[in-house]
C-alpha atoms as a PDB file:
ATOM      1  CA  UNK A   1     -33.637-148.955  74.480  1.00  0.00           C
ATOM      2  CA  UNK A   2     -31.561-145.972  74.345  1.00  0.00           C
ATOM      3  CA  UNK A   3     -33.073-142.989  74.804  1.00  0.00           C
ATOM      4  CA  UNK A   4     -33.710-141.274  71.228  1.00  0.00           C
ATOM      5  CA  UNK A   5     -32.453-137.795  70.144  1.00  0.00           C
ATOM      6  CA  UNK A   6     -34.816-134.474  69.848  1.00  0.00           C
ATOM      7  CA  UNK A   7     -35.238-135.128  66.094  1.00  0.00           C
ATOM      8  CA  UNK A   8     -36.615-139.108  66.537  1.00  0.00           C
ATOM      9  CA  UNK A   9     -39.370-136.942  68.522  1.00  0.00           C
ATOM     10  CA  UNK A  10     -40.554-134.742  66.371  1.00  0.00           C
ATOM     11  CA  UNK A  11     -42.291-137.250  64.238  1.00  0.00           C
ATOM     12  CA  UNK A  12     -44.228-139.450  67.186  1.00  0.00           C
ATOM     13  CA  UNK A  13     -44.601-135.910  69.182  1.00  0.00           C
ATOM     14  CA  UNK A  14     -46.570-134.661  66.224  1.00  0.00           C
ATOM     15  CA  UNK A  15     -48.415-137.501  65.106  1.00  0.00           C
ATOM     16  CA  UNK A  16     -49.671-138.401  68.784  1.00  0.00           C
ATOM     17  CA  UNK A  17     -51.269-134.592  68.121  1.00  0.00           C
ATOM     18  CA  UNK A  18     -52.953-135.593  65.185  1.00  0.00           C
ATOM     19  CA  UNK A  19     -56.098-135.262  66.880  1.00  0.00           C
ATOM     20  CA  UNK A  20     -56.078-131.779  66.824  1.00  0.00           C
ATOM     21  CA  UNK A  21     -56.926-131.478  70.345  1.00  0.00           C
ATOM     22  CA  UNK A  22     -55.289-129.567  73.351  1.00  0.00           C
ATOM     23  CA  UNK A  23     -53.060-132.104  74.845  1.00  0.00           C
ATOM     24  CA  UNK A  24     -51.183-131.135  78.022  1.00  0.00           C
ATOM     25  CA  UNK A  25     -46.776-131.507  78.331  1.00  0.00           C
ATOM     26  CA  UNK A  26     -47.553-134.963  80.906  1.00  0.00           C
ATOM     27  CA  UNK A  27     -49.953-136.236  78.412  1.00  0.00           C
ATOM     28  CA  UNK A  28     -47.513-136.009  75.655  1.00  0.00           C
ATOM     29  CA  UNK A  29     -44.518-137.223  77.148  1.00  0.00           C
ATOM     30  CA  UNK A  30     -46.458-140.210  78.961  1.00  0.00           C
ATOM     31  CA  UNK A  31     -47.645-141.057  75.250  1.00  0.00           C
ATOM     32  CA  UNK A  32     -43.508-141.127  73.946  1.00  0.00           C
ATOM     33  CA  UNK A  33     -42.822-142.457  76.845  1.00  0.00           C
ATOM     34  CA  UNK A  34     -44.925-145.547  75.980  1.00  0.00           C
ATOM     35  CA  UNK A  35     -43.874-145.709  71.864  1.00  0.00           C
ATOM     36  CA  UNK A  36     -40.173-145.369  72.511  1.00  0.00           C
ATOM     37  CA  UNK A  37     -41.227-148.334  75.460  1.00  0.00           C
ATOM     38  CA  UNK A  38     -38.506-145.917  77.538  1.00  0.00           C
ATOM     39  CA  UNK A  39     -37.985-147.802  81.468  1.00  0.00           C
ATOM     40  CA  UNK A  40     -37.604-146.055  84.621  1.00  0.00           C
ATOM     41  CA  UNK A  41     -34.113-146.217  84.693  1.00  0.00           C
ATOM     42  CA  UNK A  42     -34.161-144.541  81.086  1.00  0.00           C
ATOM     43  CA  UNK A  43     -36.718-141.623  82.531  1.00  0.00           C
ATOM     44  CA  UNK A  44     -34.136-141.776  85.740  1.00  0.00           C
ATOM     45  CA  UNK A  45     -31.267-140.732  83.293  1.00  0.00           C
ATOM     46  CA  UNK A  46     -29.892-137.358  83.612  1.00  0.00           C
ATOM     47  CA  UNK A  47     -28.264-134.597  81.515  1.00  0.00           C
ATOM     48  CA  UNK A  48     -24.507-134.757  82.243  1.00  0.00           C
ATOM     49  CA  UNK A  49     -24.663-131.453  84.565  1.00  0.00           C
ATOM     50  CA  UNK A  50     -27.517-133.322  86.053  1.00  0.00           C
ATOM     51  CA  UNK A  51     -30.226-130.148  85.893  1.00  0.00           C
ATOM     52  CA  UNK A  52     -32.309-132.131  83.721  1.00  0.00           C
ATOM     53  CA  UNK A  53     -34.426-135.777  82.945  1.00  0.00           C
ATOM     54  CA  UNK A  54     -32.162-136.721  79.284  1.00  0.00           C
ATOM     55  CA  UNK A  55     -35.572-137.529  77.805  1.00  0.00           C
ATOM     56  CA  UNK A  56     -37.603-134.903  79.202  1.00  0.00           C
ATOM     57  CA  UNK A  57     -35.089-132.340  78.077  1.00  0.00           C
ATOM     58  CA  UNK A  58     -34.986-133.412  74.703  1.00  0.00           C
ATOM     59  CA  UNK A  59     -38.804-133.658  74.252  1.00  0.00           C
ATOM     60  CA  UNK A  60     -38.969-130.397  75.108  1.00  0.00           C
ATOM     61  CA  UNK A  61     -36.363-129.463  72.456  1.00  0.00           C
ATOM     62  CA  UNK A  62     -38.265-131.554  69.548  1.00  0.00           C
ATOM     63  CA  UNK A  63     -41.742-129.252  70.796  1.00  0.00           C
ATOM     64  CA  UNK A  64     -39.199-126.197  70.685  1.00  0.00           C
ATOM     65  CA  UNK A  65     -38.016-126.746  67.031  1.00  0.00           C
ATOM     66  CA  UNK A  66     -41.989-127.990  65.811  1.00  0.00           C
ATOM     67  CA  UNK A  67     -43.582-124.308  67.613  1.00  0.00           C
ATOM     68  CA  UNK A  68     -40.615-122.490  65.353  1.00  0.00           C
ATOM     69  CA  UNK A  69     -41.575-124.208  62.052  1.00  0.00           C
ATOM     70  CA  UNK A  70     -45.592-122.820  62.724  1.00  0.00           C
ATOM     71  CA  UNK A  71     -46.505-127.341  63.364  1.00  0.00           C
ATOM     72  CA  UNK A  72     -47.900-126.873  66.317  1.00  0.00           C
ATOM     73  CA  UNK A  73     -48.708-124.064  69.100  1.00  0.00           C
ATOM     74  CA  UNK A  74     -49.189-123.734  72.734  1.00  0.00           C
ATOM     75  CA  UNK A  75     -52.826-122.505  73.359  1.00  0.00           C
ATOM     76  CA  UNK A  76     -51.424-121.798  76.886  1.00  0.00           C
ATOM     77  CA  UNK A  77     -49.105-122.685  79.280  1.00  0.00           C
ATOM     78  CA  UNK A  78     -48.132-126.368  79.349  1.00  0.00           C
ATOM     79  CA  UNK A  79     -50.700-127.084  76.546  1.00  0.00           C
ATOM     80  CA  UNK A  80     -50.034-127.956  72.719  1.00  0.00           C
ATOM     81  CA  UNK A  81     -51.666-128.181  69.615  1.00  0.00           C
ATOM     82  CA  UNK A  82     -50.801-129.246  66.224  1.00  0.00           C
ATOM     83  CA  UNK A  83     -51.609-126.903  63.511  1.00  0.00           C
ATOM     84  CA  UNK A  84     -53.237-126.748  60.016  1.00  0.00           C
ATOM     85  CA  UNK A  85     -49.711-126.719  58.914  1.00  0.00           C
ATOM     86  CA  UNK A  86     -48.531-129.893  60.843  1.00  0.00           C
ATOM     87  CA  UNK A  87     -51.778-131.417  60.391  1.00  0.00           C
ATOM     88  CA  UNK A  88     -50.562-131.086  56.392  1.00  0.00           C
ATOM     89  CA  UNK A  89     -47.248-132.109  57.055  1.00  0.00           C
ATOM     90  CA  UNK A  90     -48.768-135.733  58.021  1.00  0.00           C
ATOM     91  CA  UNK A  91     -50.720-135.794  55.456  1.00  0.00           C
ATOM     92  CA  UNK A  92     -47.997-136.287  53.336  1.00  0.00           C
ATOM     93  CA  UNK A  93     -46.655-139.605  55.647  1.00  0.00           C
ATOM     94  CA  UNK A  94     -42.612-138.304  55.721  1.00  0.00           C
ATOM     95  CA  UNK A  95     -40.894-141.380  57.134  1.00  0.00           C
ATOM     96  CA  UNK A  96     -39.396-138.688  59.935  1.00  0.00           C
ATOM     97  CA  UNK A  97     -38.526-135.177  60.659  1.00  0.00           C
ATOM     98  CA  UNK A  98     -35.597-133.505  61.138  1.00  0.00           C
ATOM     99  CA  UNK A  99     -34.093-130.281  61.283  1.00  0.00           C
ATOM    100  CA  UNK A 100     -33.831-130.165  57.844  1.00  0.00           C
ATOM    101  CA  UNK A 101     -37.235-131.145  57.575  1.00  0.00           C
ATOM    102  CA  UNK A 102     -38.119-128.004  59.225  1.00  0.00           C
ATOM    103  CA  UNK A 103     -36.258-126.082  56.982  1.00  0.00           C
ATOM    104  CA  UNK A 104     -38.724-126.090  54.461  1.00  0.00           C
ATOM    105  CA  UNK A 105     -40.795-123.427  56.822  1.00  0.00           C
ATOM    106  CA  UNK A 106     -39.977-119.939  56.297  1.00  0.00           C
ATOM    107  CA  UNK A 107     -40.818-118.892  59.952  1.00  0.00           C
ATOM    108  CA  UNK A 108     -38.096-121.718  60.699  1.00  0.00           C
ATOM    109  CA  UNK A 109     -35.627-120.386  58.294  1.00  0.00           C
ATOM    110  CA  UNK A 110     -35.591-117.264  59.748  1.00  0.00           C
ATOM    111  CA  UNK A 111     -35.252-118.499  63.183  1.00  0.00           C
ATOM    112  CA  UNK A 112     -31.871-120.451  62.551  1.00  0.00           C
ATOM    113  CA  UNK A 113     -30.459-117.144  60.422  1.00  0.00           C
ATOM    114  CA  UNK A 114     -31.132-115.039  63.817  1.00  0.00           C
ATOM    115  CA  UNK A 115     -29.935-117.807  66.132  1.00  0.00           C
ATOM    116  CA  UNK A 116     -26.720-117.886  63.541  1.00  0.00           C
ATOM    117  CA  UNK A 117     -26.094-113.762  63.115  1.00  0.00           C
ATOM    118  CA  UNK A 118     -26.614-113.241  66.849  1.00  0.00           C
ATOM    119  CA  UNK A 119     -24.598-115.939  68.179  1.00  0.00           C
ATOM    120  CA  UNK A 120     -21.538-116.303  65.706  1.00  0.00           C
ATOM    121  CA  UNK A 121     -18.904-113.712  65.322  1.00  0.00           C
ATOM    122  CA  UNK A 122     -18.335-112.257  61.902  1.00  0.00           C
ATOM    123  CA  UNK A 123     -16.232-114.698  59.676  1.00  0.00           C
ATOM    124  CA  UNK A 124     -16.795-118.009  61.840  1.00  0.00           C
ATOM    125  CA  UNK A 125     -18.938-120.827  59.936  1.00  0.00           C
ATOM    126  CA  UNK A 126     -21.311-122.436  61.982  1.00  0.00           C
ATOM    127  CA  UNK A 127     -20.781-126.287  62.931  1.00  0.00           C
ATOM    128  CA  UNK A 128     -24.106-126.665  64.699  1.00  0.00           C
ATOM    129  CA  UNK A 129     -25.357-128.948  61.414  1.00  0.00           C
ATOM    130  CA  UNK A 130     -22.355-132.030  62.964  1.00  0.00           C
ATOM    131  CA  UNK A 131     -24.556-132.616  65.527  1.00  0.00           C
ATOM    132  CA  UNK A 132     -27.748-131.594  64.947  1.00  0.00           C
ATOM    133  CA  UNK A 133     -28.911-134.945  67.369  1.00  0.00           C
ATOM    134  CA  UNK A 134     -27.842-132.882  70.499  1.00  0.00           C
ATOM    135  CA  UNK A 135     -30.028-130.206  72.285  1.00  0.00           C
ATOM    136  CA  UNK A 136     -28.331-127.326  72.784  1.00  0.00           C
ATOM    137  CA  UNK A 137     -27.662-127.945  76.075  1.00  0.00           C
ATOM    138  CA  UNK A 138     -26.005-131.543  75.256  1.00  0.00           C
ATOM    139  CA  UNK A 139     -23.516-129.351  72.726  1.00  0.00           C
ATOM    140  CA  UNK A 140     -22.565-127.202  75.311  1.00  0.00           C
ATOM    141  CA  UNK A 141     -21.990-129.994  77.881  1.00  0.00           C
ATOM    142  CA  UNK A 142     -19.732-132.136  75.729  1.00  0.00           C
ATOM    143  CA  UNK A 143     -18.029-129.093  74.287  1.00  0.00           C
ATOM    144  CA  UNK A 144     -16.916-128.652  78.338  1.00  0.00           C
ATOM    145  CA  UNK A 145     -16.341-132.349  79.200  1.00  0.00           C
ATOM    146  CA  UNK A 146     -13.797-132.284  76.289  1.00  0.00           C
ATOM    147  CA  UNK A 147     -12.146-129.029  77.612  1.00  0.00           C
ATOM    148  CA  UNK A 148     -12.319-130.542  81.285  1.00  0.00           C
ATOM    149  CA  UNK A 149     -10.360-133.528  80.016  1.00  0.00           C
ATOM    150  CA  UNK A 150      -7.986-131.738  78.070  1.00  0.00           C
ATOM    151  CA  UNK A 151      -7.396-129.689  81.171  1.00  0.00           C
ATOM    152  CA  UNK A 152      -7.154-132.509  83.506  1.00  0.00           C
ATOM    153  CA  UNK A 153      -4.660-134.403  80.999  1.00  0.00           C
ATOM    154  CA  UNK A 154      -2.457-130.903  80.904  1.00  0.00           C
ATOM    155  CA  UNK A 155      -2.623-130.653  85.234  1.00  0.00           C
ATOM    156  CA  UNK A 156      -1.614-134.022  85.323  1.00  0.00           C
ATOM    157  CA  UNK A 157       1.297-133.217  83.241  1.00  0.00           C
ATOM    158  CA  UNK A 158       2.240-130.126  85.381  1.00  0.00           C
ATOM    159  CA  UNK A 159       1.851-132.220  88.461  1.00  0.00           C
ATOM    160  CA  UNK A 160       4.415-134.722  87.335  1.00  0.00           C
ATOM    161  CA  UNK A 161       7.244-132.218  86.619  1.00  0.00           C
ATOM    162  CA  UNK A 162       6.919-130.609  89.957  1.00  0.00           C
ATOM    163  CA  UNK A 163       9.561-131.672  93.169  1.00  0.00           C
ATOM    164  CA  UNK A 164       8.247-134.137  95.766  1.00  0.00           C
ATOM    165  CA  UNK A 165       8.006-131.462  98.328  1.00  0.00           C
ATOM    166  CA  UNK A 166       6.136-129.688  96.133  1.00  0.00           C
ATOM    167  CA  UNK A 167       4.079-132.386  95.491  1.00  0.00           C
ATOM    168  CA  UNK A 168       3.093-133.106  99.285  1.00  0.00           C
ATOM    169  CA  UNK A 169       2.178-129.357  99.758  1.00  0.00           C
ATOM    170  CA  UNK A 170      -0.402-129.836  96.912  1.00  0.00           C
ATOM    171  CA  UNK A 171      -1.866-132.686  98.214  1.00  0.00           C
ATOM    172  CA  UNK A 172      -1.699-130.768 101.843  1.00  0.00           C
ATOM    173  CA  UNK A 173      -3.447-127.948 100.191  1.00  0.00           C
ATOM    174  CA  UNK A 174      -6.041-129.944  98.617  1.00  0.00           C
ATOM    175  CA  UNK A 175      -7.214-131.928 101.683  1.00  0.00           C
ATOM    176  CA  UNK A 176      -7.469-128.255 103.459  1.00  0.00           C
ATOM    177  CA  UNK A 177      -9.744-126.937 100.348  1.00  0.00           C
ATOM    178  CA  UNK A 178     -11.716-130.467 100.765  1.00  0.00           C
ATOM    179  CA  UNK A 179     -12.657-129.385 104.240  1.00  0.00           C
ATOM    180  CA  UNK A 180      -9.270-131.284 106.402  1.00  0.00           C
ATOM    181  CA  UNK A 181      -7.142-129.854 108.642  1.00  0.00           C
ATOM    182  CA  UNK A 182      -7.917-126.788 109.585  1.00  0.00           C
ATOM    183  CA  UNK A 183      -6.012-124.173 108.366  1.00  0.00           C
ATOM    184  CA  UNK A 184      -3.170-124.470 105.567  1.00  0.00           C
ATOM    185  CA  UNK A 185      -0.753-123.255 108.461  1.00  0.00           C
ATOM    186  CA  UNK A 186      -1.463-125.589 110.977  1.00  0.00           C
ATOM    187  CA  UNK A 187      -1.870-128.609 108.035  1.00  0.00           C
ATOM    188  CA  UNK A 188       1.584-127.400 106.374  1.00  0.00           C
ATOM    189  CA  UNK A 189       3.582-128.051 109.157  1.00  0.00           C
ATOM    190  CA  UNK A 190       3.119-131.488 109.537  1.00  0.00           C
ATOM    191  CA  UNK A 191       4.251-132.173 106.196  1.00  0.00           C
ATOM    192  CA  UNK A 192       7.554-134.304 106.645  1.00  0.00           C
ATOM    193  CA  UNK A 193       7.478-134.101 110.765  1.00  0.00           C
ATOM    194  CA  UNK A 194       6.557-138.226 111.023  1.00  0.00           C
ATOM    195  CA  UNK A 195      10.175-140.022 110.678  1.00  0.00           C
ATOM    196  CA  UNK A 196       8.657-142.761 109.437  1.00  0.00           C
ATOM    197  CA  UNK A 197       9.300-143.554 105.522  1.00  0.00           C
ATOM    198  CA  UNK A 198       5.972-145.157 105.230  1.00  0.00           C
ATOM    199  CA  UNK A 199       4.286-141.727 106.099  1.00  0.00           C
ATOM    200  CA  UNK A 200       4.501-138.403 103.801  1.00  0.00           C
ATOM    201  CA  UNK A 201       2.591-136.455 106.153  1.00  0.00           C
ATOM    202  CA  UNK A 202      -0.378-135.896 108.427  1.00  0.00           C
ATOM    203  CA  UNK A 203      -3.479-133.715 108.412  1.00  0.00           C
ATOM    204  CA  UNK A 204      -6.377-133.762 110.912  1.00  0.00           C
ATOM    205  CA  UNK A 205      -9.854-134.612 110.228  1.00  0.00           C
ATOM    206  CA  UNK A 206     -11.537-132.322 111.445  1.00  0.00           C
ATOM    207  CA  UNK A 207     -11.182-128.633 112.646  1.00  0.00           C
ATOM    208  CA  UNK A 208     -11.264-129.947 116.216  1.00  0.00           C
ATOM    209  CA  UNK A 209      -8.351-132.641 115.329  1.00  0.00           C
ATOM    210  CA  UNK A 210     -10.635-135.330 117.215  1.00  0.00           C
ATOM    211  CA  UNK A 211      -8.830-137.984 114.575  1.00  0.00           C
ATOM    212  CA  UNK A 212      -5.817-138.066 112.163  1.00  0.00           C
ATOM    213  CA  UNK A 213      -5.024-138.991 108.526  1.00  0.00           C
ATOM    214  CA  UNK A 214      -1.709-140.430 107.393  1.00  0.00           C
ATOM    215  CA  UNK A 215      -1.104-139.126 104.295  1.00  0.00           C
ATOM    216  CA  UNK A 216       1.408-140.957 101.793  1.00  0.00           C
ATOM    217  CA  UNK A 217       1.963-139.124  98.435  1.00  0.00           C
ATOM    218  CA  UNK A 218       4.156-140.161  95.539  1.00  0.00           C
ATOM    219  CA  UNK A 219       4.639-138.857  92.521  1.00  0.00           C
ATOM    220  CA  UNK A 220       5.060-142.336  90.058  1.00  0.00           C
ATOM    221  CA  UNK A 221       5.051-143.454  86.598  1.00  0.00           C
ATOM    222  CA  UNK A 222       4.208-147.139  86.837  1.00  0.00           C
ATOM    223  CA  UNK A 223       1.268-148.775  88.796  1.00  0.00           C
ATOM    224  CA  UNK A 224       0.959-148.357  92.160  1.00  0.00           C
ATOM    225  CA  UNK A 225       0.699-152.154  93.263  1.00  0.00           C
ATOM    226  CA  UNK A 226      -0.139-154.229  96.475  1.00  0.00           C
ATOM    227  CA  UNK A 227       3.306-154.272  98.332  1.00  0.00           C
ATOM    228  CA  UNK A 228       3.746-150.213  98.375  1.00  0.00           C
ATOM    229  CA  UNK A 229       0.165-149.873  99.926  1.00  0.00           C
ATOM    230  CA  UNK A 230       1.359-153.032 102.784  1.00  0.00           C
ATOM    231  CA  UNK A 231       4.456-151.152 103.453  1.00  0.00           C
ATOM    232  CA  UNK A 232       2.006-147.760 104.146  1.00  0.00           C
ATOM    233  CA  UNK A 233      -0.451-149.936 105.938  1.00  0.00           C
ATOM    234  CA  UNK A 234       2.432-151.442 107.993  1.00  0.00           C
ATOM    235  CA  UNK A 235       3.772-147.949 109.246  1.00  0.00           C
ATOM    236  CA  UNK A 236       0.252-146.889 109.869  1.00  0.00           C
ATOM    237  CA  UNK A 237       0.062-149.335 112.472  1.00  0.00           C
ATOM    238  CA  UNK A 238       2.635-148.258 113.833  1.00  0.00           C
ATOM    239  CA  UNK A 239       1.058-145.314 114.839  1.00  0.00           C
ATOM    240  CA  UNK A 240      -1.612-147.218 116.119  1.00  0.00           C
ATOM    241  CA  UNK A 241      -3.468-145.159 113.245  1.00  0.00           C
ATOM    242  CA  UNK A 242      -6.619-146.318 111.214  1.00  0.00           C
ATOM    243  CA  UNK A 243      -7.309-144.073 108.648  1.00  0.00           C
ATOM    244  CA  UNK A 244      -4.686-142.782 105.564  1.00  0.00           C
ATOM    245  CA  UNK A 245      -4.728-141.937 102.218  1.00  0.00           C
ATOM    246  CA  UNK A 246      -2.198-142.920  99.450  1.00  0.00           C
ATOM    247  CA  UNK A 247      -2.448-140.242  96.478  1.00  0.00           C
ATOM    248  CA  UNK A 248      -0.339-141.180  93.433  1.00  0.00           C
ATOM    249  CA  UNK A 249       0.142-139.094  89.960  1.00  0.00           C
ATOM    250  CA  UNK A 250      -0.453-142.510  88.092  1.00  0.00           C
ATOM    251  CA  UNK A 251      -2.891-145.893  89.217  1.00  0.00           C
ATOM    252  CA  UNK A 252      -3.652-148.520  91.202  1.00  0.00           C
ATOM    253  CA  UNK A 253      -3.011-152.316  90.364  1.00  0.00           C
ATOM    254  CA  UNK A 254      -6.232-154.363  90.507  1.00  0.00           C
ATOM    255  CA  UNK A 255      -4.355-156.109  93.409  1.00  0.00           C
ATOM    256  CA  UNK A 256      -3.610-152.804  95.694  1.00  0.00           C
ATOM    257  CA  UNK A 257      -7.323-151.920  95.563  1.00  0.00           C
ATOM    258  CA  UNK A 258      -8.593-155.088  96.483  1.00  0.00           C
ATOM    259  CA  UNK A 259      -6.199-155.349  99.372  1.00  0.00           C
ATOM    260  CA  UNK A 260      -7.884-151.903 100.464  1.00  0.00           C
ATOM    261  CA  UNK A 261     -11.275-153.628 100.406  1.00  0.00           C
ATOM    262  CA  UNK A 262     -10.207-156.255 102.344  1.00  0.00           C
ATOM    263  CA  UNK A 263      -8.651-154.733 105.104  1.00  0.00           C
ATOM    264  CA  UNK A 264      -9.980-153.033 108.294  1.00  0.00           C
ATOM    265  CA  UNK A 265      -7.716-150.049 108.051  1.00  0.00           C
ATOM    266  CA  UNK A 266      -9.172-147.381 106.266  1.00  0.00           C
ATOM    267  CA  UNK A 267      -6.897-146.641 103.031  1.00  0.00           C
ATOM    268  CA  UNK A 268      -8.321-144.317 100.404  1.00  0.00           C
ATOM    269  CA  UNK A 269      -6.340-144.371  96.782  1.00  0.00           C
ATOM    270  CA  UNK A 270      -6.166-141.590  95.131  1.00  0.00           C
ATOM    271  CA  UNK A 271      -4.898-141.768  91.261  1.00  0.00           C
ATOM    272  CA  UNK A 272      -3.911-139.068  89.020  1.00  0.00           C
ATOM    273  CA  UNK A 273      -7.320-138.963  87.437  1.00  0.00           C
ATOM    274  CA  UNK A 274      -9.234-138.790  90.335  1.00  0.00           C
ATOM    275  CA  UNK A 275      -6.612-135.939  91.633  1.00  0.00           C
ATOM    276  CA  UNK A 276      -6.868-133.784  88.794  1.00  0.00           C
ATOM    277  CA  UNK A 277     -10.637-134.066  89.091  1.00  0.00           C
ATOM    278  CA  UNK A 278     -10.017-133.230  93.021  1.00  0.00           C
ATOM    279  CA  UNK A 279      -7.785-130.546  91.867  1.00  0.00           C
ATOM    280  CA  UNK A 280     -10.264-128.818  89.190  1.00  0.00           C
ATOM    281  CA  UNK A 281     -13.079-128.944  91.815  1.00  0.00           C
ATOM    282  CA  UNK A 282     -11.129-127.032  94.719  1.00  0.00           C
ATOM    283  CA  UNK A 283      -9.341-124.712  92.370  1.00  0.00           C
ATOM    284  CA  UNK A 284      -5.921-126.332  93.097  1.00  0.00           C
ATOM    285  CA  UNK A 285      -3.522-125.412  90.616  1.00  0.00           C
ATOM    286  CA  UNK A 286      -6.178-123.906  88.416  1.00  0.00           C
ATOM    287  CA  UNK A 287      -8.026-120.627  87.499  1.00  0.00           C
ATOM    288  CA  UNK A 288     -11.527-119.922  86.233  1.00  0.00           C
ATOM    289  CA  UNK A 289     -11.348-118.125  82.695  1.00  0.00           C
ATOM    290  CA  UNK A 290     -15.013-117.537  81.764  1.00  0.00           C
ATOM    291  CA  UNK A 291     -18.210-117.945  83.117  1.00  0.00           C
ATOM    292  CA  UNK A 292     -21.353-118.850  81.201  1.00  0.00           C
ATOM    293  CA  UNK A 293     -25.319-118.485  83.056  1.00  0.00           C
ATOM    294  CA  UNK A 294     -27.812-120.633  81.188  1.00  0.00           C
ATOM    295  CA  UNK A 295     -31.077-118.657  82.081  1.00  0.00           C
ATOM    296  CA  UNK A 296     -34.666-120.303  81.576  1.00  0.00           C
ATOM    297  CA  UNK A 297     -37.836-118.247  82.319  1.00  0.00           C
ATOM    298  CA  UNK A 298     -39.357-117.783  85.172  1.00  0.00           C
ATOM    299  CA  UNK A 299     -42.921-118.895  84.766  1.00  0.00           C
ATOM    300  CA  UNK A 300     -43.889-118.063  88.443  1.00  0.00           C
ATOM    301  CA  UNK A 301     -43.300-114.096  87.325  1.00  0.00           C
ATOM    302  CA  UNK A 302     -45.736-114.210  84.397  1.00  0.00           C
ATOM    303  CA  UNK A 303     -48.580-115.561  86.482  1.00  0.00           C
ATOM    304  CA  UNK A 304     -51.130-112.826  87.066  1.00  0.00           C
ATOM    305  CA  UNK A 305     -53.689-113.122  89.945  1.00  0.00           C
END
């Protein structure tokens, strides 16, 4: 089963607290955990950014929105309770609850108006209603995969217009941000230096140069297939070498990669996706423009001996 959004908790949250007892966080999510008949691997499932349990994140956004709305309370840390107001809220059997649910609630109402004033600048309508089935921290983590793909789509552009020299520096510069080689002097001036036509370049593998890559890098629009990775495999051996890497601006055939697997020559392929996403890691070609903390707090400082 997939794993169900904040608002498919709210009802099952609050009706397992019909009882009107204290019921600890564990107790509570073990109980969803059993009606939404959720597996390991869906418990195993993180958020994107991977800070957070998927499930466990947005159980504790359905608890979040139910406190606001005056349904239930937290007697003390870690411990709920529904309230007269939730209890009456089940009285009445809705078939779910939602956000809009909640609306109803003036303590609730007030909430979102704050959230809205503080948060939006003056003139700019609020979206958040589009997808009200993502926690907040699921809107801000697509909202950044899509501008880390648009980003990656416009590098890979840029990378494409630039000169093959160019192009072999970048990669040279990128395998020295990964950790290769050393310094960018030392790795720069091996660029070219091979004679062989198989062979763009080398870089060591280490600080100590105890072993060297073989670097091949070609900027191409079509598929990179099986007889372009023999021919680099070819002049690899003949410098009695075992280990290169072929990075191309667009893919590999199906073919090239599973002549890599079968071979005992260590080739790595690197395509223009996974380069970009190389790139944007190392800060290759690309400059931070803002900077956002998400804060939670610190529980440890409110506890009093």
């Amino acid at each position: 089963m997939s794993i169900p959004d904040f608002q498919t908790i709210m009802l099952p949250l609050l009706d397992f607290l019909s009882d009107g007892e204290e019921h600890t966080n564990k107790e509570t999510l073990d109980d969803l955990v059993r009606q939404f008949g959720l597996t390991e691997e869906d418990l195993a499932e993180m958020l994107p950014s991977g800070t957070a349990p998927l499930f466990a994140n947005r159980f504790g956004w359905a608890k979040f929105h139910l406190k606001m709305a005056g349904l239930l309370e937290a007697p003390r840390r870690a411990v709920m309770r529904i309230t007269q107001r939730g209890l009456s809220l089940l009285s009445s059997r809705p078939k779910s609850i939602t956000l809009k649910t909640l609306m109803a609630y003036p303590e609730f109402v007030d909430f979102r108006n704050r959230r809205r004033s503080d948060q939006l600048p003056e003139g700019k309508e609020d979206h958040a209603d589009q997808a009200e089935g993502l926690t907040p921290e699921e809107q801000l983590e697509s909202a950044y995969a899509k501008i880390k793909a648009q980003l990656a789509a416009d590098l890979l552009e840029k990378v494409k217009t630039v000169s093959p020299s160019f192009f072999e520096r970048l990669v040279v510069e990128l395998l020295v941000a990964m950790g290769y080689g050393g310094s960018r002097r030392d790795a720069g001036q091996t660029v070219g230096r091979s004679g062989d036509g198989g062979i763009d370049g080398l870089i060591k593998e280490d600080r100590l140069g105890l072993d060297t890559i073989y670097l091949q890098a070609k900027r191409w629009e079509g598929s990179v297939g099986r007889p372009e990775i023999q021919k680099f495999v070819g002049a690899l051996q003949g410098q009695r070498a075992k280990k290169g890497v072929f990075i191309t601006t667009s893919s590999f055939t199906l073919d090239a990669e599973d002549y890599v697997r079968a071979i005992d020559t260590k080739i790595v392929l690197i395509d223009g996706e996974r380069l970009t996403e190389l790139m944007m890691d190392h800060d290759i070609g690309v400059s931070g423009v803002a900077t956002y903390r998400i804060k939670r707090v610190d529980s440890d400082y409110f506890e009093e001996s």
